[in-house]
N, C-alpha and C. Protein backbone atom coordinates (compact mmCIF):
# COMPACT_ATOMS: atom_id res chain seq x y z
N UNK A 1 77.20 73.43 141.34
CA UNK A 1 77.64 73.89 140.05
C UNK A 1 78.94 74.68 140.23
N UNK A 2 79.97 74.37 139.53
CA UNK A 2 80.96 75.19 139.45
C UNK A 2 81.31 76.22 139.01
N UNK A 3 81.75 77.32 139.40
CA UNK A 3 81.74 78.50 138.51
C UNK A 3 83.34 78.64 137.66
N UNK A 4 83.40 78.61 136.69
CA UNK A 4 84.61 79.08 136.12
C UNK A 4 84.91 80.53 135.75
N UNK A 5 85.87 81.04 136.14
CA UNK A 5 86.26 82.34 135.96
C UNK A 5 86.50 82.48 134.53
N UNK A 6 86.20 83.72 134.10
CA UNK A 6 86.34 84.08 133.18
C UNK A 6 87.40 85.19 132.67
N UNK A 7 88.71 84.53 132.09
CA UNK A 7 89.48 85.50 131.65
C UNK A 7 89.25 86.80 130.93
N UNK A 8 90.07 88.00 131.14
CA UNK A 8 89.42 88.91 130.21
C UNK A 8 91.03 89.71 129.69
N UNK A 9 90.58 89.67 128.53
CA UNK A 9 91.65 89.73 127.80
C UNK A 9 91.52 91.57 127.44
N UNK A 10 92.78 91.96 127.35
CA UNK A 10 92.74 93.21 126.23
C UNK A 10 93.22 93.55 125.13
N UNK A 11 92.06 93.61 124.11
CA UNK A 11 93.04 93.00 123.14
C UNK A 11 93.19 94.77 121.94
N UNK A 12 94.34 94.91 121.23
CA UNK A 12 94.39 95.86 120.25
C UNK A 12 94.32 94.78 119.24
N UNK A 13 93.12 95.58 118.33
CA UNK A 13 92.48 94.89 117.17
C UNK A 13 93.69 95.81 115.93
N UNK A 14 93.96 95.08 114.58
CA UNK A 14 94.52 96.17 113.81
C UNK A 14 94.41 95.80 111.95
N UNK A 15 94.72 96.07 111.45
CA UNK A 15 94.52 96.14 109.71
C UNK A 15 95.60 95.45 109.14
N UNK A 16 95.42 94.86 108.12
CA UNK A 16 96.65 94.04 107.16
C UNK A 16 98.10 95.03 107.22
N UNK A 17 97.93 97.00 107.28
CA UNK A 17 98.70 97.53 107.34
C UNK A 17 99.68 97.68 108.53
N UNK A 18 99.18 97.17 109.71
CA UNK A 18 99.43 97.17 111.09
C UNK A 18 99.01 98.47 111.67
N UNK A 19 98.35 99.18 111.42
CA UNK A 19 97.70 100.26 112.02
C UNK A 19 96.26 99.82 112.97
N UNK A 20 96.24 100.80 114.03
CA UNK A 20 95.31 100.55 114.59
C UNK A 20 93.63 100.41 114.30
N UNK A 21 92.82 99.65 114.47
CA UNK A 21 91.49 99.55 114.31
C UNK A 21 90.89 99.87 115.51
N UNK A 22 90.62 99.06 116.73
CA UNK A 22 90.47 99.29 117.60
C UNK A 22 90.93 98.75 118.70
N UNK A 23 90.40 98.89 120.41
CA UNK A 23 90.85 98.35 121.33
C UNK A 23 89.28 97.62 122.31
N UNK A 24 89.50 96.21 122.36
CA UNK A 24 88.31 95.70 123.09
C UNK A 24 88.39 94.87 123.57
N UNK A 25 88.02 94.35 124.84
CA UNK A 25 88.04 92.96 125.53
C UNK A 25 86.81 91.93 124.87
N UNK A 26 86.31 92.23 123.65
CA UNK A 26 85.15 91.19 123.31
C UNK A 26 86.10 90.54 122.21
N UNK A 27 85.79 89.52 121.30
CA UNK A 27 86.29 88.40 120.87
C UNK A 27 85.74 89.53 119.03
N UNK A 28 85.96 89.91 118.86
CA UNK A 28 85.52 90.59 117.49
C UNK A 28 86.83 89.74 116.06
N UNK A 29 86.31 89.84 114.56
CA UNK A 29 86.92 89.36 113.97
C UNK A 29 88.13 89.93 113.64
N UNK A 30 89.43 89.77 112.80
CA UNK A 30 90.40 90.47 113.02
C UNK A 30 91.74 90.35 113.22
N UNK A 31 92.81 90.73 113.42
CA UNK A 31 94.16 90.59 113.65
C UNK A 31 94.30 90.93 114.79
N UNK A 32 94.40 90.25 116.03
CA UNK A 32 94.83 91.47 117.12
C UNK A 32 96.23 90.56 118.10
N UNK A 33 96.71 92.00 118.76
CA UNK A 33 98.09 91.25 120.03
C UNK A 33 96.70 91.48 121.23
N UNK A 34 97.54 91.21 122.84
CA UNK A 34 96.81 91.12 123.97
C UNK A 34 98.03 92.21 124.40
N UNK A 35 97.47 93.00 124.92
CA UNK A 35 98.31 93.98 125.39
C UNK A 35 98.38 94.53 127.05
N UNK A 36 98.77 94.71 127.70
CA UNK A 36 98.84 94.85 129.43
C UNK A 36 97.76 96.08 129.11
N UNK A 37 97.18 96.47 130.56
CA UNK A 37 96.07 97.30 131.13
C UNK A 37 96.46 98.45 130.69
N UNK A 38 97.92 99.16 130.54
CA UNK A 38 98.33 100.60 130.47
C UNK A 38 98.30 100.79 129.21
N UNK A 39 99.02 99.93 128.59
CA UNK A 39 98.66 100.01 127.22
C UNK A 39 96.86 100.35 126.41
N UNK A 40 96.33 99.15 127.13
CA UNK A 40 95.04 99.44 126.97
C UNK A 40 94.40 100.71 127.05
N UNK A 41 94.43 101.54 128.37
CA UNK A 41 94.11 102.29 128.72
C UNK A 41 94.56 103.49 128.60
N UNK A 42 95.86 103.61 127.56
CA UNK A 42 95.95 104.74 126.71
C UNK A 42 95.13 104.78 125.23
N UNK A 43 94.84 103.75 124.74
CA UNK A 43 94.17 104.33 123.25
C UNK A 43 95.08 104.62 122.58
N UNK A 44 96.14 104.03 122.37
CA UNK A 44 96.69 105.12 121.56
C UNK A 44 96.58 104.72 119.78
N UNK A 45 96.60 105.75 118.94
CA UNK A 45 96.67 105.41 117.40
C UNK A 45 97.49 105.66 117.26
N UNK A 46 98.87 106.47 117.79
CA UNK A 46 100.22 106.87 116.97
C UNK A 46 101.22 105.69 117.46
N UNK A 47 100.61 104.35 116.95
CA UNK A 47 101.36 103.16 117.31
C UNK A 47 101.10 101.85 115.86
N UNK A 48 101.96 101.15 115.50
CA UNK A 48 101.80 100.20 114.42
C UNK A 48 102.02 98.83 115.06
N UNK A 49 101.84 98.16 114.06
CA UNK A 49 101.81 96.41 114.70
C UNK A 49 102.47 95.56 113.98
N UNK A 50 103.70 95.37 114.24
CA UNK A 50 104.26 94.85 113.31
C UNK A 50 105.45 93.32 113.83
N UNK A 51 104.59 92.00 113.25
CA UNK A 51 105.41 90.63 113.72
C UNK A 51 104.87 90.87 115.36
N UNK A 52 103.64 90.94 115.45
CA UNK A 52 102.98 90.93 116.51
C UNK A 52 103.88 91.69 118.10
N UNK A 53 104.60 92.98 117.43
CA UNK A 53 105.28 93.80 118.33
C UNK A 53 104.35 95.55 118.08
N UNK A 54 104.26 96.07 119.01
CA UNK A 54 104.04 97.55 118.99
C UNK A 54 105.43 98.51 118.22
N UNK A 55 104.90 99.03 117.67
CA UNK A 55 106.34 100.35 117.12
C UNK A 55 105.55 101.60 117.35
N UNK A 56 106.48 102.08 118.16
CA UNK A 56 105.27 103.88 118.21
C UNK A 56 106.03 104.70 116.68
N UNK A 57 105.15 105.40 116.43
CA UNK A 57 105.13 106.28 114.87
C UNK A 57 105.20 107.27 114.99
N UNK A 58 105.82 108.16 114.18
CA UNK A 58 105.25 109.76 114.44
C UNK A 58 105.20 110.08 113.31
N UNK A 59 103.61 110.95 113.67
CA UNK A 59 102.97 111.83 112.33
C UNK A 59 103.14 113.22 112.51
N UNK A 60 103.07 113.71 111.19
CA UNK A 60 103.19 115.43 111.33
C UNK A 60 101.75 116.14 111.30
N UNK A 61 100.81 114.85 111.85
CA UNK A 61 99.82 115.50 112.42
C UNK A 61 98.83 114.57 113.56
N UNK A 62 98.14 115.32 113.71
CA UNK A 62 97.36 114.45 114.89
C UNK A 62 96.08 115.28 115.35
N UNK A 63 95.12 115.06 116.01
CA UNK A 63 93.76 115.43 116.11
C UNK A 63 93.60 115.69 117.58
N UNK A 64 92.60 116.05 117.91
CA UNK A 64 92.07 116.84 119.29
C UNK A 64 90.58 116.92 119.19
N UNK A 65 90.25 116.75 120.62
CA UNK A 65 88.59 117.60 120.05
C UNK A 65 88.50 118.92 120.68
N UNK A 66 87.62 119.60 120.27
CA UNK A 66 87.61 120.71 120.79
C UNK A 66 85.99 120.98 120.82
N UNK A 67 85.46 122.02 121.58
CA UNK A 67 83.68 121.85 121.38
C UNK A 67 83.29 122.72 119.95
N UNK A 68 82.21 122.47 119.80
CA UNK A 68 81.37 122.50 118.61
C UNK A 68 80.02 123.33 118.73
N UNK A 69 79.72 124.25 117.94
CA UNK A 69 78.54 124.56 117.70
C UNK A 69 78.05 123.70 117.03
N UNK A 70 78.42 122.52 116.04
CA UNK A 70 77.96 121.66 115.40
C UNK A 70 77.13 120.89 116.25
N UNK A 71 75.79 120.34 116.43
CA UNK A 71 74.95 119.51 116.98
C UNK A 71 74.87 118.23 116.53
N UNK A 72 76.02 117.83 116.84
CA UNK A 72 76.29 116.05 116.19
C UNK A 72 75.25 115.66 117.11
N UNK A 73 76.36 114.19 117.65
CA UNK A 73 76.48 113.69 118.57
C UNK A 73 76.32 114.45 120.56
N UNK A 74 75.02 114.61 121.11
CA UNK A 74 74.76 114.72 122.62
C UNK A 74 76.20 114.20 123.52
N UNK A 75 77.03 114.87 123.91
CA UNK A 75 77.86 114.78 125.00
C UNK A 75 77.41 115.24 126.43
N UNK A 76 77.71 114.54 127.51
CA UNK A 76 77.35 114.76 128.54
C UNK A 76 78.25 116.13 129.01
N UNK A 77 78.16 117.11 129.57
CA UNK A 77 79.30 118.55 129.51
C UNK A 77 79.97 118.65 130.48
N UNK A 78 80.17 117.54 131.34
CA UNK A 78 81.14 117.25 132.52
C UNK A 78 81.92 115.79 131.68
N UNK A 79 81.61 115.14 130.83
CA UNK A 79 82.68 114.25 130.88
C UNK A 79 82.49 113.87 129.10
N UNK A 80 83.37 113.81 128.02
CA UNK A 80 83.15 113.97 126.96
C UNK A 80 83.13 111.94 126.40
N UNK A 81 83.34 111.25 127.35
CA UNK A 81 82.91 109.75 126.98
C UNK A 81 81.72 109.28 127.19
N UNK A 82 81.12 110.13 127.76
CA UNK A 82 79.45 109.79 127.56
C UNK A 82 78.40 110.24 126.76
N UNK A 83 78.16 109.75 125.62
CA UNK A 83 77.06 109.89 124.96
C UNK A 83 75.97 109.96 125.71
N UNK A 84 75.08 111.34 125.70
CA UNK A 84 73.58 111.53 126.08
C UNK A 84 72.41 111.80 125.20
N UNK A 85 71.48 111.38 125.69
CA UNK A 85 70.04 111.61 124.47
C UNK A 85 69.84 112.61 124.49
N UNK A 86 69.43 113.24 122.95
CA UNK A 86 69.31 114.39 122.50
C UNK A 86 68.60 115.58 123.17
N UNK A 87 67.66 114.67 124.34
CA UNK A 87 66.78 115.66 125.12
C UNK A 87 67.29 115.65 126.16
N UNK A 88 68.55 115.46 126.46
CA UNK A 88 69.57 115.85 127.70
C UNK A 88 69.35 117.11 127.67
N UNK A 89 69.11 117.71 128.96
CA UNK A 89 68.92 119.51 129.12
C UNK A 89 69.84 120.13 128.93
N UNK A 90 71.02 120.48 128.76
CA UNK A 90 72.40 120.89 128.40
C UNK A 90 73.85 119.97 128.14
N UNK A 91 73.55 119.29 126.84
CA UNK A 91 74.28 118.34 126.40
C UNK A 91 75.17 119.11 125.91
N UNK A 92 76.69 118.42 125.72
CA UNK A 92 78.07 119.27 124.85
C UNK A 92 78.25 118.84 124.08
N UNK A 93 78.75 119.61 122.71
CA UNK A 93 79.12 119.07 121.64
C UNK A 93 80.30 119.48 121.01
N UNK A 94 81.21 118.52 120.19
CA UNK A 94 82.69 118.51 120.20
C UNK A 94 82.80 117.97 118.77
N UNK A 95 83.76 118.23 118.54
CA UNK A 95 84.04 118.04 116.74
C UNK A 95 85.86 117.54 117.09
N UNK A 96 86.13 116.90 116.06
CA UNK A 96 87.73 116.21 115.79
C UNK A 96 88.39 117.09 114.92
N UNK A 97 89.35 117.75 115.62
CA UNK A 97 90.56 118.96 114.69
C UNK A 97 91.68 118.36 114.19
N UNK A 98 92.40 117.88 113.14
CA UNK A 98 93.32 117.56 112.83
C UNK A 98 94.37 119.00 112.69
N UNK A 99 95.45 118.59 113.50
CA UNK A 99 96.79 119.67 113.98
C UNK A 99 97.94 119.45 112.60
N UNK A 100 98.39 120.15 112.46
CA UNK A 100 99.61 119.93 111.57
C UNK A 100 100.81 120.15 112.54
N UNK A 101 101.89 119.68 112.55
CA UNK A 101 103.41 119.79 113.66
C UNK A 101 103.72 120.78 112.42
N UNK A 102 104.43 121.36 112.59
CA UNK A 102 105.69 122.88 112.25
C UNK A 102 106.93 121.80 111.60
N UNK A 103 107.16 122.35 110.39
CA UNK A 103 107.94 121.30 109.89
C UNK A 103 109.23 122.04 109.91
């Protein structure tokens, strides 16, 4: 039996507006470009999509997390991309701050 390799693509998914939706190597429905690994692997949202080219944007604001007394979402407290179950013995929790720039 032959094995065929399987390409893996990275793709930025995005909206009729050209703003970002998301970033995923699965086949999801959508508008998306294929973008190199660095690209990928920044995330970034302060970027648009436009005639299937990137344009970076700038906003006079932008977000951060910072931790939370709020008990959302279980974060693991050494690394904030891991979601842990609620009965994790000392889970972290983090909330999204939107910044304003100094005009």
């Amino acid at each position: 039996m032959e094995v065929v390799p399987v390409k893996l693509e990275r793709r930025l998914y995005y909206d009729e507006n050209g703003d970002v939706v998301t970033y995923a190597m699965e086949d999801l429905p959508g508008n998306y470009i294929i973008v190199s690994q660095e690209i990928f692997d920044q995330v970034r949202t302060d970027i648009k999509i436009k005639d299937g080219e990137i344009i970076r944007i700038t906003r006079s604001n932008s977000w951060k997390l910072q931790p939370s007394d709020n008990k959302s979402t279980s974060i693991h407290p050494n690394d904030v991309s891991i979601v842990v179950d609620s009965k994790y013995s000392k889970p972290a929790y983090w909330e999204v701050v939107t910044t304003h720039d100094a005009e």
